[in-house]
N, C-alpha and C. Protein backbone atom coordinates (compact mmCIF):
# COMPACT_ATOMS: atom_id res chain seq x y z
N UNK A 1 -6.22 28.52 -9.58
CA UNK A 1 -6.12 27.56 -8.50
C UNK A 1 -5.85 28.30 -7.21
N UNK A 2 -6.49 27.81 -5.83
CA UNK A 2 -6.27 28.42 -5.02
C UNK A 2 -6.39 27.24 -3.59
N UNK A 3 -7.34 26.79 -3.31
CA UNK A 3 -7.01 25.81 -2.30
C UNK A 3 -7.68 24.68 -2.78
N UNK A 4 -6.72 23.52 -2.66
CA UNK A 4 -7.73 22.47 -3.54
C UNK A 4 -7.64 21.49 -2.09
N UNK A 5 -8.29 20.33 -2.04
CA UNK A 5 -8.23 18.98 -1.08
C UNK A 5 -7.08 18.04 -2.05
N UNK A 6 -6.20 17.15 -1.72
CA UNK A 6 -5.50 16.30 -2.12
C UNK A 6 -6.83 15.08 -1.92
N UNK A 7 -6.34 14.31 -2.52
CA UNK A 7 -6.97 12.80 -2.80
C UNK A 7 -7.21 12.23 -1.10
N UNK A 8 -6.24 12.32 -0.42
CA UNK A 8 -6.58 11.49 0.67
C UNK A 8 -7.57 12.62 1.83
N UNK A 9 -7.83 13.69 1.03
CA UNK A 9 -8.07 14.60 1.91
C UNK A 9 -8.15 15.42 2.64
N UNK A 10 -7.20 16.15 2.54
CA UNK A 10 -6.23 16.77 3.25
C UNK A 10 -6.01 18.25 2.16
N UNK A 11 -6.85 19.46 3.06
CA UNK A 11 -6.40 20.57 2.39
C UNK A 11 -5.24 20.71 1.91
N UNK A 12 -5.28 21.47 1.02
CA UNK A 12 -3.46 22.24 0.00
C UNK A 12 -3.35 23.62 -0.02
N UNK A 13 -2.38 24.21 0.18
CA UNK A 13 -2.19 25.07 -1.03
C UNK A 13 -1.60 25.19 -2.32
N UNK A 14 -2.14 25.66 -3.37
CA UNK A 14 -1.20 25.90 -4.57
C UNK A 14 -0.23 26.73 -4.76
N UNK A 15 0.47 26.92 -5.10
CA UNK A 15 1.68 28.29 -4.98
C UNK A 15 2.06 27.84 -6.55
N UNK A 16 1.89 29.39 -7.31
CA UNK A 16 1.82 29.53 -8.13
C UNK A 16 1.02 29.35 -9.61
N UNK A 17 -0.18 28.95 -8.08
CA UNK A 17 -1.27 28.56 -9.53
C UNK A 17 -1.64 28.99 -10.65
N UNK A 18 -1.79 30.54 -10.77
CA UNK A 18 -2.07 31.09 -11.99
C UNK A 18 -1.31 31.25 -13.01
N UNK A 19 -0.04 30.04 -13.15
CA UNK A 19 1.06 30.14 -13.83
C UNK A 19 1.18 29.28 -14.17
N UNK A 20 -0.11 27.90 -13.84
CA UNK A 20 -0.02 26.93 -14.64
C UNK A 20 -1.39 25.95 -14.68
N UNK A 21 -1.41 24.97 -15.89
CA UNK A 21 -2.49 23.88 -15.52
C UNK A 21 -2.13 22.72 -15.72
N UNK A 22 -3.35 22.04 -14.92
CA UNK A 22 -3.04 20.65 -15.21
C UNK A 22 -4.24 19.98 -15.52
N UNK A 23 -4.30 18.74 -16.43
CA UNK A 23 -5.35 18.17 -16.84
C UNK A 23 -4.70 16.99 -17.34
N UNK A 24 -5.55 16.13 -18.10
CA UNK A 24 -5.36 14.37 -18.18
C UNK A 24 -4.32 14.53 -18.84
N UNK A 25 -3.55 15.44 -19.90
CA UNK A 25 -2.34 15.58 -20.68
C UNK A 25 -1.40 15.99 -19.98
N UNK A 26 -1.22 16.31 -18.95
CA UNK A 26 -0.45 16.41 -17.64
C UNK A 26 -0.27 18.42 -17.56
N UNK A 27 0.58 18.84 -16.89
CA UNK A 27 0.61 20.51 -16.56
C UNK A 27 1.79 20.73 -17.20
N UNK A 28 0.62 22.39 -18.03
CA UNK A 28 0.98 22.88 -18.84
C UNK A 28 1.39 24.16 -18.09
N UNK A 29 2.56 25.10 -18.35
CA UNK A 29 2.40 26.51 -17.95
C UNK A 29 2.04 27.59 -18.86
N UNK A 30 2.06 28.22 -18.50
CA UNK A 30 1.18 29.33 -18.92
C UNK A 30 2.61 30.57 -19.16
N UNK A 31 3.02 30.89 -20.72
CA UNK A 31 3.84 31.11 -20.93
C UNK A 31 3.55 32.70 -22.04
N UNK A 32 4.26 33.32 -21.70
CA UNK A 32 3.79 34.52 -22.58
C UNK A 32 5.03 34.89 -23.88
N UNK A 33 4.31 35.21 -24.78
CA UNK A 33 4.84 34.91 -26.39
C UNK A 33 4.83 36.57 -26.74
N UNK A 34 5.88 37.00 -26.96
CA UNK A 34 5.78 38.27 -27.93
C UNK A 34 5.53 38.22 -29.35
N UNK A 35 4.55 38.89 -29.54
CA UNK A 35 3.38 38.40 -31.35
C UNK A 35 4.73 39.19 -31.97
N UNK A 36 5.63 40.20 -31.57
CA UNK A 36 6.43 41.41 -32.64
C UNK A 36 7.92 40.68 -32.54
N UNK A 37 8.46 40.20 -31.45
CA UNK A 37 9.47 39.63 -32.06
C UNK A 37 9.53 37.86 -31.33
N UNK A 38 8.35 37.50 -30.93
CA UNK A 38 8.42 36.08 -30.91
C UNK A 38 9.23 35.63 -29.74
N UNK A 39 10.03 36.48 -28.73
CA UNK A 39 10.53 35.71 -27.29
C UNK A 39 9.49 35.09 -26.33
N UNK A 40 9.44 34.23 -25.74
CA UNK A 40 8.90 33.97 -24.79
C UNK A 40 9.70 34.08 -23.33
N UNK A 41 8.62 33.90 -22.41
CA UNK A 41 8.92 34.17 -21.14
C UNK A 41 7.99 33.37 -19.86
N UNK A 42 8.48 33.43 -19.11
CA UNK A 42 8.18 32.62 -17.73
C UNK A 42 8.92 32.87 -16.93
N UNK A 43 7.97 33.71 -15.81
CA UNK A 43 6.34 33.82 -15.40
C UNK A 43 5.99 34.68 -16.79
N UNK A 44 4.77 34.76 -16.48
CA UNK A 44 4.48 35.53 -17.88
C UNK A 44 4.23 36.92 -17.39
N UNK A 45 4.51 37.87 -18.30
CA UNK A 45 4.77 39.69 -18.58
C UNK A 45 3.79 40.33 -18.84
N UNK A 46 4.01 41.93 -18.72
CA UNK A 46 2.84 42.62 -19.19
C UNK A 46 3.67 43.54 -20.64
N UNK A 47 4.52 43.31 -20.51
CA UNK A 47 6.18 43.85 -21.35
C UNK A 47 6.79 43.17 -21.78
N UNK A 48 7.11 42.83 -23.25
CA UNK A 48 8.23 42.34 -23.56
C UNK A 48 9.98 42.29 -23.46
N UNK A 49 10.82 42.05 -22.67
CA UNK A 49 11.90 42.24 -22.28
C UNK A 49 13.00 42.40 -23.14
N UNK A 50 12.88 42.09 -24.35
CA UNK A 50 13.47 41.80 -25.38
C UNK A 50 13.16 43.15 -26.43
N UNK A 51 11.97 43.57 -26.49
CA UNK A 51 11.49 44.62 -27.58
C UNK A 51 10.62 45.48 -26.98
N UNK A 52 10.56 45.80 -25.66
CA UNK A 52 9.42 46.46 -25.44
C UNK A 52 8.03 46.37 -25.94
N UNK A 53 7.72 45.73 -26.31
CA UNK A 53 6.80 45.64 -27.06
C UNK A 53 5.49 45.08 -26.41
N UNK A 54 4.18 45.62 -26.31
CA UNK A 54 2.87 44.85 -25.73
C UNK A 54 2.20 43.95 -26.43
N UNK A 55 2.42 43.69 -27.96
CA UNK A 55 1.50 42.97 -28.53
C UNK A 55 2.09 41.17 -28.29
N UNK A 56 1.17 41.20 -27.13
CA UNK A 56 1.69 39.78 -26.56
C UNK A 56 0.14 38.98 -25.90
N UNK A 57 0.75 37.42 -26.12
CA UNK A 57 -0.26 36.52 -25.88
C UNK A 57 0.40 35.75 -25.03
N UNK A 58 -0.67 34.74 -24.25
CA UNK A 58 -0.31 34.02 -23.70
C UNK A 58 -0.17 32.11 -24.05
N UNK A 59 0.79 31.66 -24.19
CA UNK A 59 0.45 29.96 -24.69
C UNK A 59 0.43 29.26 -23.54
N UNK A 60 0.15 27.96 -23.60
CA UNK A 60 -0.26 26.47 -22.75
C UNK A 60 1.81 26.01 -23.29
N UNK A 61 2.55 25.95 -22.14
CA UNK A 61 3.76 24.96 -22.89
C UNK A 61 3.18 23.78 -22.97
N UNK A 62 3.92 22.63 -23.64
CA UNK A 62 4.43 20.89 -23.44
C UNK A 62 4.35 20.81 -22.24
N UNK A 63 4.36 19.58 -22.02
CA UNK A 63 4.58 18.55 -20.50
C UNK A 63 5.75 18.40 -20.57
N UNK A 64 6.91 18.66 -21.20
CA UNK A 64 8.04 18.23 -21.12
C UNK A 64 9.01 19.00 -21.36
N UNK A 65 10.42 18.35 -20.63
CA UNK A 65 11.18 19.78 -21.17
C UNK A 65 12.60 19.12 -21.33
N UNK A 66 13.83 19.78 -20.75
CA UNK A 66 14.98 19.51 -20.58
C UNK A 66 15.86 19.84 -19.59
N UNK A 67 16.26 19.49 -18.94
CA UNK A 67 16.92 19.73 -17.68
C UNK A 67 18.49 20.69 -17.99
N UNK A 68 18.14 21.79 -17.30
CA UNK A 68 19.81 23.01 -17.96
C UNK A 68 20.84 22.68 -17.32
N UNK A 69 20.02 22.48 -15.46
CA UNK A 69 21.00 22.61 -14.55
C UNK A 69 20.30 22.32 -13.35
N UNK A 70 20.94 21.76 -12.46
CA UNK A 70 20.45 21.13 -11.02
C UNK A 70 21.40 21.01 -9.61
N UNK A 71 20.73 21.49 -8.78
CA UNK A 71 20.91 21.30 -7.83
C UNK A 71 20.46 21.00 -6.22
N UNK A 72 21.12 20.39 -5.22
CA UNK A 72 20.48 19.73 -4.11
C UNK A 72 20.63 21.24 -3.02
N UNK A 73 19.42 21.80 -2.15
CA UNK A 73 19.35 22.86 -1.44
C UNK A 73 19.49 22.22 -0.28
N UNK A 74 20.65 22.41 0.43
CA UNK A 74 20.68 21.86 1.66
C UNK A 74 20.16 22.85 2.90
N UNK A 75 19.83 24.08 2.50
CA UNK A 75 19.70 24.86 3.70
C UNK A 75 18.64 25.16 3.29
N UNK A 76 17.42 25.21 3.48
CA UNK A 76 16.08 26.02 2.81
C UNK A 76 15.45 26.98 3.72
N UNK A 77 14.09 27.73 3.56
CA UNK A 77 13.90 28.33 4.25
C UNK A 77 12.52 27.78 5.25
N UNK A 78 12.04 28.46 6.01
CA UNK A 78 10.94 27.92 6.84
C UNK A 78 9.54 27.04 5.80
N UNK A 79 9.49 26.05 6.39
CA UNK A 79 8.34 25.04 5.71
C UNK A 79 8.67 24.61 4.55
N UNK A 80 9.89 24.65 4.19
CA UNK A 80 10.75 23.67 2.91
C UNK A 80 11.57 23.27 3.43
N UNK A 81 11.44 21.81 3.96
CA UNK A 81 12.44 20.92 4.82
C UNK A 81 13.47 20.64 3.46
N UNK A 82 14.73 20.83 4.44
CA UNK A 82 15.83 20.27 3.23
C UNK A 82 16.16 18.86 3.60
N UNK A 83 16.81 18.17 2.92
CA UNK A 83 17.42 18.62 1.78
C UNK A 83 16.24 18.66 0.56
N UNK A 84 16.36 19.62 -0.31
CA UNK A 84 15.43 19.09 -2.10
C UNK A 84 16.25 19.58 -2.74
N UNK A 85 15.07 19.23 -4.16
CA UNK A 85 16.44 19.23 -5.28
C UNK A 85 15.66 20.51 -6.13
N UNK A 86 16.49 21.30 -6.82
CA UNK A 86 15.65 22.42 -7.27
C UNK A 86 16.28 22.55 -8.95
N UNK A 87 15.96 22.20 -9.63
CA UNK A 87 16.49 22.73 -11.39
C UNK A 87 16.00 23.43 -12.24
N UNK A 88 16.68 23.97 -13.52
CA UNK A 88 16.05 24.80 -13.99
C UNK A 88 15.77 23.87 -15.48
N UNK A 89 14.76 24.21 -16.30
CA UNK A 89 14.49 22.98 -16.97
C UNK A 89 14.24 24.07 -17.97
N UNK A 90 14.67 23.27 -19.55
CA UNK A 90 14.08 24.46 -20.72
C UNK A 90 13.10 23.29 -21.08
N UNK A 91 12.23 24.06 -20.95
CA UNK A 91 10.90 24.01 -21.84
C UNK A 91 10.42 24.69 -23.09
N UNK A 92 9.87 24.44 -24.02
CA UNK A 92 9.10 25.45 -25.09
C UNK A 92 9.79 27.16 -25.09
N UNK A 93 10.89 26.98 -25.55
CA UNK A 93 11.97 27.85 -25.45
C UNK A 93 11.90 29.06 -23.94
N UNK A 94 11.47 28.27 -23.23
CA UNK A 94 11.72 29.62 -21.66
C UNK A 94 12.49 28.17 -20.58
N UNK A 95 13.21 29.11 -20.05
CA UNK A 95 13.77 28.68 -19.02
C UNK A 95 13.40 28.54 -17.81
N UNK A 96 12.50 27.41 -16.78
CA UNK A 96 11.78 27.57 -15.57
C UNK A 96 12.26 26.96 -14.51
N UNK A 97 12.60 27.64 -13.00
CA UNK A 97 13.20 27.06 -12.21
C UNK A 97 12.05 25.89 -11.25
N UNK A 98 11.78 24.89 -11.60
CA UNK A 98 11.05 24.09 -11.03
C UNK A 98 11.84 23.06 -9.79
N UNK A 99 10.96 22.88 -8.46
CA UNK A 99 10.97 21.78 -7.65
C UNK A 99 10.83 20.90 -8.13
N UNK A 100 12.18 19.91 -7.73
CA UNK A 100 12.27 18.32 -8.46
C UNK A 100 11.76 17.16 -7.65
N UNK A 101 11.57 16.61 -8.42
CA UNK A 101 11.27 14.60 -7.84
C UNK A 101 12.84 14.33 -7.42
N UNK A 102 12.83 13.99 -6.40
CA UNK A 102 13.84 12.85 -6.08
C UNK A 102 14.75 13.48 -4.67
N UNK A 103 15.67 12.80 -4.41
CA UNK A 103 16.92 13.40 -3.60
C UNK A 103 18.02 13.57 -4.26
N UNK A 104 18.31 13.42 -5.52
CA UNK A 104 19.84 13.98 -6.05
C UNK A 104 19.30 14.78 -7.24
N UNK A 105 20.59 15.40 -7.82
CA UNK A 105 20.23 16.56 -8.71
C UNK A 105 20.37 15.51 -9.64
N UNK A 106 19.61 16.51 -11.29
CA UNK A 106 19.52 15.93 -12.11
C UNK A 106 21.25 16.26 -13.55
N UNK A 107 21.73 15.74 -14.36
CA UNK A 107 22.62 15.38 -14.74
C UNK A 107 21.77 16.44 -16.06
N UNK A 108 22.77 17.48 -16.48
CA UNK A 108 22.18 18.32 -17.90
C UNK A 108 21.68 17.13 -18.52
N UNK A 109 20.67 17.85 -19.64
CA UNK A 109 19.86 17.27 -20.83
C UNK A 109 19.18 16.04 -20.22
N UNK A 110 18.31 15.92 -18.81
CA UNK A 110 18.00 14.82 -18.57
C UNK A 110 16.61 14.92 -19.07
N UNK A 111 15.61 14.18 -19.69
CA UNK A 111 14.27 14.56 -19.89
C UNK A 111 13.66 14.45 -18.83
N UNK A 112 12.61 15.75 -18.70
CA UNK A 112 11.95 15.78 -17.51
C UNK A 112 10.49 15.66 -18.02
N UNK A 113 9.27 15.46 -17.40
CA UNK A 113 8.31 15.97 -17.33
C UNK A 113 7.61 16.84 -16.65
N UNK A 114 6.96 17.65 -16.40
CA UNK A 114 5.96 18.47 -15.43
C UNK A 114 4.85 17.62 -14.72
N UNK A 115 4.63 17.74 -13.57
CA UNK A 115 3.72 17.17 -12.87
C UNK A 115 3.40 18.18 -11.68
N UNK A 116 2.22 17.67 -10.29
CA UNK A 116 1.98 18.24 -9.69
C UNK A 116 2.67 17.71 -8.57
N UNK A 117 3.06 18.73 -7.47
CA UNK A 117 3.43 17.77 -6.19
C UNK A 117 3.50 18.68 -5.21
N UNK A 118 3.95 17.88 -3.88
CA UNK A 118 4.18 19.05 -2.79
C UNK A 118 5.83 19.19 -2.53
N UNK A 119 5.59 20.84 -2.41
CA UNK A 119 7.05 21.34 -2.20
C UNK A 119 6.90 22.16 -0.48
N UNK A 120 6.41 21.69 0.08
CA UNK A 120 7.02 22.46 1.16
C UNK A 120 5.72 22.44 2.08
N UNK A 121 5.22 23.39 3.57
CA UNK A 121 4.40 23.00 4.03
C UNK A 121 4.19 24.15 5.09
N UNK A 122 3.17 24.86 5.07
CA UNK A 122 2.98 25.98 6.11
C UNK A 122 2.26 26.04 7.17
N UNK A 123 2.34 26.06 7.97
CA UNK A 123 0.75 25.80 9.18
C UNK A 123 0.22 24.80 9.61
N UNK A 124 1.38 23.58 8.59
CA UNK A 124 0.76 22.41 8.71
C UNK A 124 -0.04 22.20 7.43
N UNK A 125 0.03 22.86 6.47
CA UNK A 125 -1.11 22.68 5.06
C UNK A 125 -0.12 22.31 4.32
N UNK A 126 0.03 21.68 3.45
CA UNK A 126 1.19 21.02 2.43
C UNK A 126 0.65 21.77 1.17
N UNK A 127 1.80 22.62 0.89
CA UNK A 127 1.89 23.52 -0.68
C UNK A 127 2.46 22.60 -1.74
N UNK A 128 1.55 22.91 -2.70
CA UNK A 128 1.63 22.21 -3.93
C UNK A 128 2.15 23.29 -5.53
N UNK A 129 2.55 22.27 -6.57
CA UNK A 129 3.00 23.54 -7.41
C UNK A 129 3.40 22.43 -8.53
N UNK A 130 3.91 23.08 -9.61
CA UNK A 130 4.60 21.96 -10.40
C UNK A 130 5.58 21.63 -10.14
N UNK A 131 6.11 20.50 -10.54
CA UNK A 131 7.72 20.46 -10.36
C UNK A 131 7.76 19.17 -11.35
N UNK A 132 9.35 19.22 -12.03
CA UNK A 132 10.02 18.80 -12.57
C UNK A 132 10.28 17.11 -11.74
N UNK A 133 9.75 16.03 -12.94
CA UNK A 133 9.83 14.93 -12.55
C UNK A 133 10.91 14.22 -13.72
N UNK A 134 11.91 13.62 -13.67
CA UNK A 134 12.99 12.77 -14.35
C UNK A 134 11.76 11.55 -15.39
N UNK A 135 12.00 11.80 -16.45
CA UNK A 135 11.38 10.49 -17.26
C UNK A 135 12.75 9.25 -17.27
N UNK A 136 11.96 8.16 -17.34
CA UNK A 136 12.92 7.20 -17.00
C UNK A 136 13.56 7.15 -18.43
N UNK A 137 14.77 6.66 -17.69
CA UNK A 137 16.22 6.42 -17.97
C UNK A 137 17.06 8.06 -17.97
N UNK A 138 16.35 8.90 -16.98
CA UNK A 138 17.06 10.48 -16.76
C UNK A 138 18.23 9.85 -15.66
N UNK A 139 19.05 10.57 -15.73
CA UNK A 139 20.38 10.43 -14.93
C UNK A 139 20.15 11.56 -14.05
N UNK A 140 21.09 11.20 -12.40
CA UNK A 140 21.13 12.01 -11.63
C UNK A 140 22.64 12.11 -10.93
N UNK A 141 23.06 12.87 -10.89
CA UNK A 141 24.00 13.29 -10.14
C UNK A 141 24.51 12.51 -9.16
């Protein structure tokens, strides 16, 4: 992924596209599996961190995950207006720090899903990426 049009029209960028997809089953990331002792990781490696080891593949995670830990960024940096909410969500045993849906943080073990959205905005082009959306009845902070 690299520059797509949004629906109403309006160029994007993706940030971090090659680290994930999306299709009618919603976005998947792109997660790398050590074949010798089975850790996974995200972003994905050329090295196993755990065993050194190269004999490694890459998997598609779930749409879904679990919320570890959350929090609201009140100070951000240029073209990520604050306040947002930023958490780290376990998924398919890796830990990923995803941009959240909403204005408050999310409450541990909330179920999340993966979706697409915009996190921030450069030049005037609105950057897009996955981020962590609350399935209903998720609690927030």
């Amino acid at each position: 992924m690299g520059n797509e049009t949004a629906p109403t029209g309006v160029a994007t960028k993706v940030v971090a596209g090659e680290y994930f997809t999306h299709d009618d089953d919603g976005v998947h990331l792109r997660i790398t599996e050590c074949r010798d002792c089975a850790s996974r990781w995200f972003p994905p490696v050329a090295i196993c961190s755990r065993c050194a080891g190269t004999n490694l593949t890459d998997v598609d995670s779930g749409t879904t995950g679990i919320a570890y830990a959350s929090t609201v960024v009140r100070v951000g940096p240029p073209g990520f207006p604050a306040p947002y909410v930023l958490s780290y969500v376990d998924i398919d045993g890796v830990r990923v720090l995803a941009h959240t849906e909403g204005e408050s943080a999310l409450t541990p073990d909330t179920p999340v899903a993966l979706t697409v959205g915009e996190i921030g905005n450069k030049d005037g082009t609105p950057l897009v990426s996955y981020v962590a959306r609350a399935l209903s009845g998720g609690d927030r902070k």
